[in-house]
Protein backbone atom coordinates (compact mmCIF):
# COMPACT_ATOMS: atom_id res chain seq x y z
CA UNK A 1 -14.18 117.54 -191.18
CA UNK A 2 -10.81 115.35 -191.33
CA UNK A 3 -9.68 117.77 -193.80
CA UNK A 4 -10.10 120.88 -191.43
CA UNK A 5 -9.03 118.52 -188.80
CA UNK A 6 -5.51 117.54 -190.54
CA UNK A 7 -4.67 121.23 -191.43
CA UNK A 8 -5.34 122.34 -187.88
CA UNK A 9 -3.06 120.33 -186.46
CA UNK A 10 -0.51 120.63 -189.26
CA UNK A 11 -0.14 124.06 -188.92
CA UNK A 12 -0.80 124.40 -184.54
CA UNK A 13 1.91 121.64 -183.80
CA UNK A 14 4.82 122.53 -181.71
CA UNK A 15 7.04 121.34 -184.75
CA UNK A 16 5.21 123.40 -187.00
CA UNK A 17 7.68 125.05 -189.28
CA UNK A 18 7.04 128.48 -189.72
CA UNK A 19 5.96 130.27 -193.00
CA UNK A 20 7.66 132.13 -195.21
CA UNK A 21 6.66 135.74 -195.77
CA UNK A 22 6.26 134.40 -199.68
CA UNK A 23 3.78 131.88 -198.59
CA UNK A 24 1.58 134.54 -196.60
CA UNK A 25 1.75 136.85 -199.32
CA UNK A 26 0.86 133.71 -201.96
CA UNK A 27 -1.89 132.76 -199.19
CA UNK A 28 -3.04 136.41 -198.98
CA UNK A 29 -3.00 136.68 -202.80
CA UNK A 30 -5.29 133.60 -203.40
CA UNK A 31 -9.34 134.28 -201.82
CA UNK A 32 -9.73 130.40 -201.91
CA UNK A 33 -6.61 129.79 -199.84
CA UNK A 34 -7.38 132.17 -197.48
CA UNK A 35 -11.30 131.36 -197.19
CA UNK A 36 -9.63 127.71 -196.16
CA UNK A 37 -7.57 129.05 -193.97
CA UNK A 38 -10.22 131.31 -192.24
CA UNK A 39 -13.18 128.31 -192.58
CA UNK A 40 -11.18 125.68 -190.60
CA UNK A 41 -9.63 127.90 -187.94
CA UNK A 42 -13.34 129.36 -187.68
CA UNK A 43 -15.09 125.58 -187.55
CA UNK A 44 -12.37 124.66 -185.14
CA UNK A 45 -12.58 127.56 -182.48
CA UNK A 46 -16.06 127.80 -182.84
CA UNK A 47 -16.04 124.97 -180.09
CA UNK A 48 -19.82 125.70 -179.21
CA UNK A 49 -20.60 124.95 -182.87
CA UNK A 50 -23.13 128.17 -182.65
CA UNK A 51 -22.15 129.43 -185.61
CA UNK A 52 -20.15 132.43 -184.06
CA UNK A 53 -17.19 133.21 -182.28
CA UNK A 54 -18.07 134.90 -178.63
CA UNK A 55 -15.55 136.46 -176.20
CA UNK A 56 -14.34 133.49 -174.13
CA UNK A 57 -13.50 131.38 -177.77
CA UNK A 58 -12.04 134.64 -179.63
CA UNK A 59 -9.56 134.63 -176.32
CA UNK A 60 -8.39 131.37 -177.11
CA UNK A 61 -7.73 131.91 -180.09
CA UNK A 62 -5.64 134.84 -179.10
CA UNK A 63 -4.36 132.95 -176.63
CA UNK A 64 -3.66 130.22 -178.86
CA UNK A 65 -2.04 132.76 -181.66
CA UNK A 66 -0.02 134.59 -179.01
CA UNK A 67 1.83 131.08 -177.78
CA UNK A 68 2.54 129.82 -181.25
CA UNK A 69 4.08 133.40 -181.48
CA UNK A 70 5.87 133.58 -178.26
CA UNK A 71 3.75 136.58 -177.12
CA UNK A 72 2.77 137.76 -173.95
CA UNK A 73 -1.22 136.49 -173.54
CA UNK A 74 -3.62 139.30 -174.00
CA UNK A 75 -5.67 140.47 -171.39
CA UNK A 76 -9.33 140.84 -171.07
CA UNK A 77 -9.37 144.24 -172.02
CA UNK A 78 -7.53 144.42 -175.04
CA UNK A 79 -9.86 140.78 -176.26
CA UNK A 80 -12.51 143.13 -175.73
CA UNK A 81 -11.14 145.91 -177.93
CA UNK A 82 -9.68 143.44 -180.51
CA UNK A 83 -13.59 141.82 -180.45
CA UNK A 84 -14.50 145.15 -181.05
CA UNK A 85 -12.47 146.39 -183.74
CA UNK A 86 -13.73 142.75 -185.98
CA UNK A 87 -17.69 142.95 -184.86
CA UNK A 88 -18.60 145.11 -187.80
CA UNK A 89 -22.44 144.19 -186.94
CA UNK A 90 -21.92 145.14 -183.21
CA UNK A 91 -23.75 141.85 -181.80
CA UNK A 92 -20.83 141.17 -179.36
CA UNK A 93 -19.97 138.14 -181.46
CA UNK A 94 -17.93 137.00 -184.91
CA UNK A 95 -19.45 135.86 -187.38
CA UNK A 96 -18.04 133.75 -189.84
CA UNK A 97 -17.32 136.92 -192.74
CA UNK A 98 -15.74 138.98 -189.80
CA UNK A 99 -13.38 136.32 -188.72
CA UNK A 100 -12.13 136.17 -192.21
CA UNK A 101 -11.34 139.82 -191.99
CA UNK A 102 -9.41 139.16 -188.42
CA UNK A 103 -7.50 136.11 -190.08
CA UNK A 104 -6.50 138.52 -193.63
CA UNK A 105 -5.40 141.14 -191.12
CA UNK A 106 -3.16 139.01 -188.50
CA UNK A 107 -1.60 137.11 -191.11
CA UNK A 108 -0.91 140.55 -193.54
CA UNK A 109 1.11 142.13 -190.28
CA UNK A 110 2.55 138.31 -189.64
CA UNK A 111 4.12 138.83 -193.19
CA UNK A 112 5.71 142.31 -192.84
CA UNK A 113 7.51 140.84 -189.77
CA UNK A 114 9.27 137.72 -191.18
């Protein structure tokens, strides 16, 4: 949608500003804020529109994370492990509910480091 469309961009610019740990932790505090969040970053890298998140689109969005971060890209391996470590129903893919959980936890460590 244009409104998933909008926020995407807002917040994957190169002038994006970044957030402050108050903001994560008001994001983090609010379900319907973070099931926003977690929706249009899951409608957006779901690029397939399958309804799930496979390997080669959870690496960009690593990929994607770790630039807007300034971190070294992750290999294969450790997309593998992270894929893993979210697939609670072990099909090799993430489902919408699972990505959520990978979105709560990357942006609860983002705020204990800003």
């Amino acid at each position: 949608s244009q409104t998933h469309l909008n926020f995407y961009q807002r917040y994957t610019s190169p002038q994006m500003k970044l957030v402050t740990k108050q903001q994560l932790q008001d994001i983090l505090a609010d379900g319907s804020r973070l099931d926003f969040i977690s929706n249009t970053a899951f409608d957006i890298n779901d690029t397939d529109k399958s309804g799930h998140i496979d390997f080669e689109e959870l690496e960009g969005v690593l990929l994607n994370i770790g630039t807007k971060l300034g971190l070294e890209a992750f290999n294969k391996e450790e997309v593998h492990e992270i894929l893993k470590l979210v697939d609670s129903s072990n099909d090799g893919q993430i489902q919408r509910d699972e990505f959520r959980v990978l979105v709560q936890a990357t942006l609860t460590v983002l705020s204990r480091f800003i």
